[in-house]
C-alpha atoms as a PDB file:
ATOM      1  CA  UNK A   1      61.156  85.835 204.976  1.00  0.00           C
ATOM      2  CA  UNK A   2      62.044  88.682 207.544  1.00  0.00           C
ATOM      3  CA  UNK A   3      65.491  89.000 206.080  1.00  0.00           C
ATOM      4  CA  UNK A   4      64.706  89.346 202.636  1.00  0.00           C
ATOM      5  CA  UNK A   5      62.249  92.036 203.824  1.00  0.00           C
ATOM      6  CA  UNK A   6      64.865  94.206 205.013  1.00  0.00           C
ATOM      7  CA  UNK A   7      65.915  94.671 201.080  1.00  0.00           C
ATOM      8  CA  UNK A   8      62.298  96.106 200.369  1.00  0.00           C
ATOM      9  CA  UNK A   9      60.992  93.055 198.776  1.00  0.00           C
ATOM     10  CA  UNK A  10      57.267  92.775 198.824  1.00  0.00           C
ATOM     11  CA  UNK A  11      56.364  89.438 200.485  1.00  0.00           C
ATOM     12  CA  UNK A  12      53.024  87.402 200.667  1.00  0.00           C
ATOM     13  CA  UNK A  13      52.710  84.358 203.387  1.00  0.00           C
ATOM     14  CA  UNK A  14      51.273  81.133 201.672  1.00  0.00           C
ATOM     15  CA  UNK A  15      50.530  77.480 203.819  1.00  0.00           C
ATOM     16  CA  UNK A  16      54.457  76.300 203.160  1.00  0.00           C
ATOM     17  CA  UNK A  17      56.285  79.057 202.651  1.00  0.00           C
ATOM     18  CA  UNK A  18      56.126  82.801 201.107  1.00  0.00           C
ATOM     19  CA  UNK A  19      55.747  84.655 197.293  1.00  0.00           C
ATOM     20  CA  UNK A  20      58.359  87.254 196.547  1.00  0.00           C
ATOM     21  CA  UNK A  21      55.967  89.823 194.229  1.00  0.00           C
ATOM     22  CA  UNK A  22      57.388  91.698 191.558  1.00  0.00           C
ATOM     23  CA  UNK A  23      57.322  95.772 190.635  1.00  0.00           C
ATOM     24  CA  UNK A  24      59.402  96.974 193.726  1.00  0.00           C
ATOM     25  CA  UNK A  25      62.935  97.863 193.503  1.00  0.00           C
ATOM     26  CA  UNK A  26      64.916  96.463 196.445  1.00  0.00           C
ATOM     27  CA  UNK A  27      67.742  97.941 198.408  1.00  0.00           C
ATOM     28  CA  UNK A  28      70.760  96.646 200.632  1.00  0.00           C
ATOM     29  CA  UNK A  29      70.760  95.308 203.781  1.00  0.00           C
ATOM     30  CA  UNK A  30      72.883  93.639 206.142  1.00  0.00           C
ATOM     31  CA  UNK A  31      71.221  90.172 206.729  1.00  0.00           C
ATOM     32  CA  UNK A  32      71.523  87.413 208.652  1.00  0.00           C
ATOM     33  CA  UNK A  33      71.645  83.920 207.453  1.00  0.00           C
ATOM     34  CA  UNK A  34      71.322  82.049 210.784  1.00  0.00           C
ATOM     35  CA  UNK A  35      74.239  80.132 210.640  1.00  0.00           C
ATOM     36  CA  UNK A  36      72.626  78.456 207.538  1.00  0.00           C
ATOM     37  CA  UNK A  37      75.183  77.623 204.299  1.00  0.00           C
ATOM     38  CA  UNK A  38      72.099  77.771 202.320  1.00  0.00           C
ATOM     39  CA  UNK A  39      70.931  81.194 203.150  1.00  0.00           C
ATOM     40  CA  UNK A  40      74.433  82.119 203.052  1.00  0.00           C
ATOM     41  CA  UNK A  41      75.139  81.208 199.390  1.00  0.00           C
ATOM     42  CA  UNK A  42      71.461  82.148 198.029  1.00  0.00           C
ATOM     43  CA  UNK A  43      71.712  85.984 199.480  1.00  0.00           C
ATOM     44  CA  UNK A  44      75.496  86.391 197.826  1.00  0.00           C
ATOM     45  CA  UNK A  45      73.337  85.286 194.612  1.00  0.00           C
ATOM     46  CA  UNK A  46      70.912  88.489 195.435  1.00  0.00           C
ATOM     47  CA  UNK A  47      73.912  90.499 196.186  1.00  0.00           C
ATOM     48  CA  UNK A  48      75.452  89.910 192.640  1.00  0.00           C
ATOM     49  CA  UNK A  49      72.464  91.761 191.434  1.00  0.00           C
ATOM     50  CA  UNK A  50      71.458  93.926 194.471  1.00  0.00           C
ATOM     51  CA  UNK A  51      74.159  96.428 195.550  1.00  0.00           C
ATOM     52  CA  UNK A  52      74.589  96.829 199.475  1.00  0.00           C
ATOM     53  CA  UNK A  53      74.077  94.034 200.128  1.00  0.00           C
ATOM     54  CA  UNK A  54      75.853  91.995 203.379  1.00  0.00           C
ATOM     55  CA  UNK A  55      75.854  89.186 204.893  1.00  0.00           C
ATOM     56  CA  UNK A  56      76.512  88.547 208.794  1.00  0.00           C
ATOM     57  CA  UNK A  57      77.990  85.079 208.959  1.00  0.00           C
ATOM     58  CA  UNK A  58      79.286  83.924 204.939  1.00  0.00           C
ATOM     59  CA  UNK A  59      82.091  81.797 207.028  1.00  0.00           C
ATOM     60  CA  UNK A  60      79.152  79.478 207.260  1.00  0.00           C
ATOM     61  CA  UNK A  61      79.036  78.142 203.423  1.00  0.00           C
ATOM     62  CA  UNK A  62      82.637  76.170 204.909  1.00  0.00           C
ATOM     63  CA  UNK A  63      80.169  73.161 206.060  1.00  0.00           C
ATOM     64  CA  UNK A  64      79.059  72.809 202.295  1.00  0.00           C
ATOM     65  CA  UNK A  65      81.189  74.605 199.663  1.00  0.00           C
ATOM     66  CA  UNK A  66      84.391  76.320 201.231  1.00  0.00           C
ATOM     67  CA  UNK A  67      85.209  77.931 198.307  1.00  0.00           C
ATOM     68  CA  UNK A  68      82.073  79.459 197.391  1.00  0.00           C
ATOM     69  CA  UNK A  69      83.190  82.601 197.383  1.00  0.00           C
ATOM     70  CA  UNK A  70      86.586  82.734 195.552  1.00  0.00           C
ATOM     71  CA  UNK A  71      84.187  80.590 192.819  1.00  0.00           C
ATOM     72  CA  UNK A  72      81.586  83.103 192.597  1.00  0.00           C
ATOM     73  CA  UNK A  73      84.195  86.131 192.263  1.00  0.00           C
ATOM     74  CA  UNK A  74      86.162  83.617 189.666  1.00  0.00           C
ATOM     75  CA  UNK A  75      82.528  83.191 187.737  1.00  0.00           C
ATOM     76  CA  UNK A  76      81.056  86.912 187.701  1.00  0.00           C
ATOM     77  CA  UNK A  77      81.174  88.385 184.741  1.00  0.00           C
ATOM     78  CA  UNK A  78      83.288  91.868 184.377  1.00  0.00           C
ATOM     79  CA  UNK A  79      81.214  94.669 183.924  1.00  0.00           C
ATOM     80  CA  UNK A  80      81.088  96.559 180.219  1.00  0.00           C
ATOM     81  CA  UNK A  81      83.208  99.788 179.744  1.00  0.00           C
ATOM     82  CA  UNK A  82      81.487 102.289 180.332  1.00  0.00           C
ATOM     83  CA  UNK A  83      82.069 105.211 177.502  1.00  0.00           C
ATOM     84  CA  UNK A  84      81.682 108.573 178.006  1.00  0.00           C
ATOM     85  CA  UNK A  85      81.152 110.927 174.928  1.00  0.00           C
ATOM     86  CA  UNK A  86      80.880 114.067 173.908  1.00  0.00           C
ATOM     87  CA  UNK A  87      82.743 117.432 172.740  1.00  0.00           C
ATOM     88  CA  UNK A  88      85.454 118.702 174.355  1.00  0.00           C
ATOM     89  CA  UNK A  89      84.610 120.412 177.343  1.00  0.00           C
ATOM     90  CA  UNK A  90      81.527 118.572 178.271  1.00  0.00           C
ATOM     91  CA  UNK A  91      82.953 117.410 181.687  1.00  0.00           C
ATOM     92  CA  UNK A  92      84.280 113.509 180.535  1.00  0.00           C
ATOM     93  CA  UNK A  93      87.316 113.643 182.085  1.00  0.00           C
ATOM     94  CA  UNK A  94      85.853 115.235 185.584  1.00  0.00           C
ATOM     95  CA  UNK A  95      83.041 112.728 185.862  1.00  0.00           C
ATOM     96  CA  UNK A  96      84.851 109.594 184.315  1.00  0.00           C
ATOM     97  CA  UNK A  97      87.018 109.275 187.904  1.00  0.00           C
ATOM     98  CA  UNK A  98      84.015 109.736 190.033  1.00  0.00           C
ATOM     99  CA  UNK A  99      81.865 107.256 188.459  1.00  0.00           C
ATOM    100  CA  UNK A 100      84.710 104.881 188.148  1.00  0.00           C
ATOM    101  CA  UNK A 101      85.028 105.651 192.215  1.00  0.00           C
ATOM    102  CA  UNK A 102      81.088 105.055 192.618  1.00  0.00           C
ATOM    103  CA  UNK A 103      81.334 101.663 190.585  1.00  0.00           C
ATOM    104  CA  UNK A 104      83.960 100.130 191.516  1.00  0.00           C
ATOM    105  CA  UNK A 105      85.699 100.293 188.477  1.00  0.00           C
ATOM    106  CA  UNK A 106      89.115 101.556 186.393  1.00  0.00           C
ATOM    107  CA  UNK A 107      89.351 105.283 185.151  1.00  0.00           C
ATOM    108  CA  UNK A 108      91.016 105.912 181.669  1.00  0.00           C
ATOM    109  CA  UNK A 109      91.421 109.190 179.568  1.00  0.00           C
ATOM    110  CA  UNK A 110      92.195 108.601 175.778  1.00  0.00           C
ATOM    111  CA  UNK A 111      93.227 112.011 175.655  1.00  0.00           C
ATOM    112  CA  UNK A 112      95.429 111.529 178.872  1.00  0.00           C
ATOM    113  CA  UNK A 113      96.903 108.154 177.695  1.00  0.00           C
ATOM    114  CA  UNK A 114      97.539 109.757 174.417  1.00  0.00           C
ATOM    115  CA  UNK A 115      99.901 112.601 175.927  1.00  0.00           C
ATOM    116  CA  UNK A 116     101.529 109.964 178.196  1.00  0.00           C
ATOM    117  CA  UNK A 117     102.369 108.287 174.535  1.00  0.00           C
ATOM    118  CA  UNK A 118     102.659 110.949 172.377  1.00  0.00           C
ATOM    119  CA  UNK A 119     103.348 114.352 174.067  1.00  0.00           C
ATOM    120  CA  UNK A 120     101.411 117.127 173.901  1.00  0.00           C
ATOM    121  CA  UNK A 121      98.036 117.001 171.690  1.00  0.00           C
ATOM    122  CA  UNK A 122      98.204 120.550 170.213  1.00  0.00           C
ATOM    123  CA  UNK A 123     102.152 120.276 169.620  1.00  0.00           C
ATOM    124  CA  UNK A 124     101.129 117.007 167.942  1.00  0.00           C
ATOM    125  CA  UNK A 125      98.491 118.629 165.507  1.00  0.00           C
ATOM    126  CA  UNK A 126     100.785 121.387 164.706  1.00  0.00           C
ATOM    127  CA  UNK A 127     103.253 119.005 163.889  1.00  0.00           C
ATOM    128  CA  UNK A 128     101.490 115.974 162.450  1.00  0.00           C
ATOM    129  CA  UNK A 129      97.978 117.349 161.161  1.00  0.00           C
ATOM    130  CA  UNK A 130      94.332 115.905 162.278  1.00  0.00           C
ATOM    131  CA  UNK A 131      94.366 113.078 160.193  1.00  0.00           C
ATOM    132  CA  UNK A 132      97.043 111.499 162.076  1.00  0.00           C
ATOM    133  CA  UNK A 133      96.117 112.355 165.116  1.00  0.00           C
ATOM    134  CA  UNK A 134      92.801 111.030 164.292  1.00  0.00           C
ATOM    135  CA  UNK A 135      94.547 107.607 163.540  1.00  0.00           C
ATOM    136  CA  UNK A 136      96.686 107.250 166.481  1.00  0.00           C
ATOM    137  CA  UNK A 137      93.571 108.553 168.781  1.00  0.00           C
ATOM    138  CA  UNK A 138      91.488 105.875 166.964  1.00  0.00           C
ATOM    139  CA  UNK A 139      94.252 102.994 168.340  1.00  0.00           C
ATOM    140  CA  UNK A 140      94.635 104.392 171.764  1.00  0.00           C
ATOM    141  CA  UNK A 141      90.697 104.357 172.188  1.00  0.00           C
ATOM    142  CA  UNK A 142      91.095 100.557 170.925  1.00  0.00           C
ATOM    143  CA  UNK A 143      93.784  99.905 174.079  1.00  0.00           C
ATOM    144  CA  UNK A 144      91.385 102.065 176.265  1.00  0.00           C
ATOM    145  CA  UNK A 145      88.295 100.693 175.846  1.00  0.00           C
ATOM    146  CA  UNK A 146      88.349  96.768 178.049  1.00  0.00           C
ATOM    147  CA  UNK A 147      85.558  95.395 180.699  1.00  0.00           C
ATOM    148  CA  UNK A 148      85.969  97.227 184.186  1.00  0.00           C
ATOM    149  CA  UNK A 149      86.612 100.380 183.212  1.00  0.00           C
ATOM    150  CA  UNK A 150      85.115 103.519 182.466  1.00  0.00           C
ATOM    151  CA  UNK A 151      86.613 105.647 179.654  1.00  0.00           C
ATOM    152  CA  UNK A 152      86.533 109.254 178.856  1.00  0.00           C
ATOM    153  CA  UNK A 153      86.221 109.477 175.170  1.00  0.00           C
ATOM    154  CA  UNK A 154      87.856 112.428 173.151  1.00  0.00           C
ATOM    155  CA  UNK A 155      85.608 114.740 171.905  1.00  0.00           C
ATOM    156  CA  UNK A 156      85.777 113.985 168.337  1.00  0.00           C
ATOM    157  CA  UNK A 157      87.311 110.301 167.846  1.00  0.00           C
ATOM    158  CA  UNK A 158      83.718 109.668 167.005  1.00  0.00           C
ATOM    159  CA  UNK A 159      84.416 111.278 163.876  1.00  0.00           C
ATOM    160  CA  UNK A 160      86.258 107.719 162.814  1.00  0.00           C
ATOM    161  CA  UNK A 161      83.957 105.307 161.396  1.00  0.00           C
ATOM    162  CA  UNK A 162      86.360 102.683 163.522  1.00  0.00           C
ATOM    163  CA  UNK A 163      85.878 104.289 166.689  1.00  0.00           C
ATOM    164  CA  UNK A 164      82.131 104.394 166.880  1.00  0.00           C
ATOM    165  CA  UNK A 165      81.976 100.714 165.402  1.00  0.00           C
ATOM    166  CA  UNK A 166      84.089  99.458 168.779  1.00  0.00           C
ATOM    167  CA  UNK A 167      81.834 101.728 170.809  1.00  0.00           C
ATOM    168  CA  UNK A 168      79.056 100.207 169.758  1.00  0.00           C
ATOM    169  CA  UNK A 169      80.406  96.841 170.223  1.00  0.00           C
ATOM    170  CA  UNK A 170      82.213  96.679 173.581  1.00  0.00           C
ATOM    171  CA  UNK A 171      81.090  99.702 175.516  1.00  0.00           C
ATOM    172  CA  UNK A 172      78.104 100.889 177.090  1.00  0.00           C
ATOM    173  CA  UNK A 173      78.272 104.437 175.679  1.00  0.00           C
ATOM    174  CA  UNK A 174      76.534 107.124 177.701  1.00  0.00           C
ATOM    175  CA  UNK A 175      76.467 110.777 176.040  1.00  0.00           C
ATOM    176  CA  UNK A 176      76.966 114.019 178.370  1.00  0.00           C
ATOM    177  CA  UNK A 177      75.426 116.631 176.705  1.00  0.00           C
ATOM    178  CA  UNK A 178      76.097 120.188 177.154  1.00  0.00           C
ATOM    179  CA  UNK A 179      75.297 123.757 176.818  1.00  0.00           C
ATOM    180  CA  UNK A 180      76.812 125.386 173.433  1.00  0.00           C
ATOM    181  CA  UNK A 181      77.427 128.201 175.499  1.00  0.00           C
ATOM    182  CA  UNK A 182      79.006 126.397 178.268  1.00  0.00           C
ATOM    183  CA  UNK A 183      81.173 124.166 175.798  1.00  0.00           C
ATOM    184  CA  UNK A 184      82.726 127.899 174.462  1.00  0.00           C
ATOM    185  CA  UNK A 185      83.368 128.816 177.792  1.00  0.00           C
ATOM    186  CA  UNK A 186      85.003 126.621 179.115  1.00  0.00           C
ATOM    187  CA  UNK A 187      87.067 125.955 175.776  1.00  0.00           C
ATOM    188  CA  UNK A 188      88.182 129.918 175.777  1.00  0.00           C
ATOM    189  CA  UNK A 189      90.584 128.943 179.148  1.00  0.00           C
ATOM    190  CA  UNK A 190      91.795 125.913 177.743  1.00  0.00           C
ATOM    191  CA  UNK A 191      94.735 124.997 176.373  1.00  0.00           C
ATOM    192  CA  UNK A 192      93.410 122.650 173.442  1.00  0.00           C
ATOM    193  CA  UNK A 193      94.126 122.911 169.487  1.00  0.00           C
ATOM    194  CA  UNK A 194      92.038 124.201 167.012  1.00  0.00           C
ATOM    195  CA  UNK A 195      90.240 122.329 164.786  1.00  0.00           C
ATOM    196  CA  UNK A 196      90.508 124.851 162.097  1.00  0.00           C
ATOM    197  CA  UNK A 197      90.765 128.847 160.994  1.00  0.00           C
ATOM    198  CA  UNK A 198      87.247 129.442 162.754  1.00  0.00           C
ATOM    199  CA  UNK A 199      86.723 131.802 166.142  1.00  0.00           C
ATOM    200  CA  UNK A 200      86.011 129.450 168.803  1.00  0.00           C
ATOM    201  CA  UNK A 201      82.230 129.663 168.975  1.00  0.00           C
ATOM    202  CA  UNK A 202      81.600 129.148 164.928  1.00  0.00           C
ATOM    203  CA  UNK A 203      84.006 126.372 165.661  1.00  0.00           C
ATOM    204  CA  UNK A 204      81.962 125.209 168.440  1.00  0.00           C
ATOM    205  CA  UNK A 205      79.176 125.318 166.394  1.00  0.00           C
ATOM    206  CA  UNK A 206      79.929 123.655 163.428  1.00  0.00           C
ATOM    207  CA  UNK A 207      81.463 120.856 165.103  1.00  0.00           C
ATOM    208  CA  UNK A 208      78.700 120.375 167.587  1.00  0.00           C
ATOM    209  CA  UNK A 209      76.327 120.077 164.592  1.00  0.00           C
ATOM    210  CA  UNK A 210      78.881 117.780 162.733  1.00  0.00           C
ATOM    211  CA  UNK A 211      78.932 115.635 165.740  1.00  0.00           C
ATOM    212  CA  UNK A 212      75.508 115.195 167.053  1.00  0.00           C
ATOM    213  CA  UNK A 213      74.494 112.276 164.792  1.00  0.00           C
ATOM    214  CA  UNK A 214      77.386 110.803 165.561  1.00  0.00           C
ATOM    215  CA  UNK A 215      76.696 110.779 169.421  1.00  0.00           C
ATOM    216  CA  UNK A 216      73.071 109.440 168.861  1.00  0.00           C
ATOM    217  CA  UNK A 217      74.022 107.050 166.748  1.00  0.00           C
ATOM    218  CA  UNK A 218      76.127 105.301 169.087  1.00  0.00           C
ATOM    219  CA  UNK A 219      74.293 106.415 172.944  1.00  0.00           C
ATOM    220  CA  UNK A 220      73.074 104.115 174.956  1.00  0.00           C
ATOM    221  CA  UNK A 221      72.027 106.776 177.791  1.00  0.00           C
ATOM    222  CA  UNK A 222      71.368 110.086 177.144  1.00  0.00           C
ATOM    223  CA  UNK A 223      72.347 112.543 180.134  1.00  0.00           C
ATOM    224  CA  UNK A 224      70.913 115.873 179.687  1.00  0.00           C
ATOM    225  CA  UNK A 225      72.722 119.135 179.704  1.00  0.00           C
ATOM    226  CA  UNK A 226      74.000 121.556 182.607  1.00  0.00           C
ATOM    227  CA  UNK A 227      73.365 118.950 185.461  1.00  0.00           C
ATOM    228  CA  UNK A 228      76.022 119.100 187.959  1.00  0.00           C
ATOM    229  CA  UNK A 229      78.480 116.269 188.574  1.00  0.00           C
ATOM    230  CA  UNK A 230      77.427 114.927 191.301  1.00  0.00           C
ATOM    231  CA  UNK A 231      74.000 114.727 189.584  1.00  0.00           C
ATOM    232  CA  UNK A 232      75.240 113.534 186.478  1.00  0.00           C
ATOM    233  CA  UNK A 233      77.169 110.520 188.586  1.00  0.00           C
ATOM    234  CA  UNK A 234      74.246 109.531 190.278  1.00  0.00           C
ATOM    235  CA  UNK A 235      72.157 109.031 187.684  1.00  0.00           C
ATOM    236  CA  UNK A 236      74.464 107.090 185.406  1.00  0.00           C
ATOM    237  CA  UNK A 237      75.120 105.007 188.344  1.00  0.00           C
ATOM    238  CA  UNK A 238      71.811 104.979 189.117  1.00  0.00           C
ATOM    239  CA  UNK A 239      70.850 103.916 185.350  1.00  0.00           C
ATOM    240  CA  UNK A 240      73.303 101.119 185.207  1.00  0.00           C
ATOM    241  CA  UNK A 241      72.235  99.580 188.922  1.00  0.00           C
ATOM    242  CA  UNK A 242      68.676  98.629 187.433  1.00  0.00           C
ATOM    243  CA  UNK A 243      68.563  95.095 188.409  1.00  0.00           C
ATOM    244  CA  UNK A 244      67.936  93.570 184.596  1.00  0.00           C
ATOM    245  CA  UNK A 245      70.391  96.179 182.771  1.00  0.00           C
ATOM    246  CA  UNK A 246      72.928  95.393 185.799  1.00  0.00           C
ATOM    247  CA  UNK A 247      72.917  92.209 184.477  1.00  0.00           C
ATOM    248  CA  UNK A 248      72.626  93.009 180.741  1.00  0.00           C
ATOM    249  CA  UNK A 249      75.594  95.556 181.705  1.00  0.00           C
ATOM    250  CA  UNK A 250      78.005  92.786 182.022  1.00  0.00           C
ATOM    251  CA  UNK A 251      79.980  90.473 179.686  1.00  0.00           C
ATOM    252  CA  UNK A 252      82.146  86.865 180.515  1.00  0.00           C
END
């Protein structure tokens, strides 16, 4: 009873033993099991959906189950990709590799892998035309998008019907919306191709209301705009780490 509350749980004594009461959020904490393989196994079960967790003594399950702990890594499920969308200059591809860091999981860029494929993505336009780029973007987000990892999305490969439909289906898709004003900024120093004849902001514009639907159609979590990365990463962490949508968060 004292160990479990050092996680925050809220206890109540009864004549044989003690009720764990629901509505509070519990934390990590190092425990102690007391040389008991019981204890041992039933707080790595808390930990699973707990983060922080730890446990002083988990050599002990070897007097009952030695290999209760390559089994339980062998039977947790791999968490859902985690997909971040948005236009072009919304700040995917700076927060993808820290939430990846705070998770534990595998950083991918679709427009990153697609270079390492296909060379530059403005020489490719020029050369090939959006349509095709479209396609190929639309099969690099299919090799991209796997349990583990989290994926920053290319600003418009929601514009394929395809794309959205494996969003939807394998990902848990979390939309980082940002300033118009902020989005033509930071476009104006980058070297990224055109979608069309339009100055930058009408182009902005036009494609940001083109896209919208698109993004609430398919978000799962909606992060608001201009919060700063660090911000942004906590509370998508934060988000996902809810104990029942931890465990909704993760697929066999």
């Amino acid at each position: 009873c004292e160990e479990l509350a050092r996680t925050g749980a809220d206890l109540a004594h009864t004549a044989d033993g003690f009720l764990v009461r629901s509505g509070r959020a519990l934390h990590g904490a190092r425990l102690s099991c007391h040389d008991d393989h019981r204890l041992a196994m039933a707080f790595a079960l808390l930990g699973q959906l707990v983060p922080g967790i730890e446990i002083d003594d988990p050599g002990c399950v070897s007097k009952s189950y030695p290999r209760f702990f390559a089994d339980l890594r062998r039977a947790r499920p791999s968490p859902r990709c985690i997909a971040l969308v948005d236009m072009r200059g919304a700040g995917k591809s700076t927060l993808a590799p820290l939430l990846a860091a705070e998770l534990g999981l595998e950083c991918v860029d679709s427009d990153a892998l697609f270079e390492c494929e296909r060379g530059s993505i403005r020489r490719f336009v020029a050369r090939e035309g959006w349509p095709a780029f479209r396609a190929h973007e639309a099969a690099i987000l299919a090799q991209c998008v796997g349990p583990g990892r989290v994926v920053a999305v290319g600003g418009g490969a929601l514009e394929t019907p395809g794309a959205r439909a494996l969003l939807k289906d394998r990902a848990i898709v979390v939309w980082l919306q940002e300033d118009e004003a902020t989005l033509i900024a930071r476009l104006a120093q980058a070297d990224r191709p055109a979608l069309g004849t339009l100055p930058l902001a009408d182009e902005v514009h036009e494609a940001l209301a083109r896209r919208t639907p698109l993004y609430e159609d398919v978000a799962d979590l909606v992060i608001p705009k201009n919060g700063g990365v660090d911000e942004r990463c906590a509370a998508v962490a934060a988000w996902l780490r809810e104990p029942w949508r931890a465990h909704a968060a993760c697929s066999a």
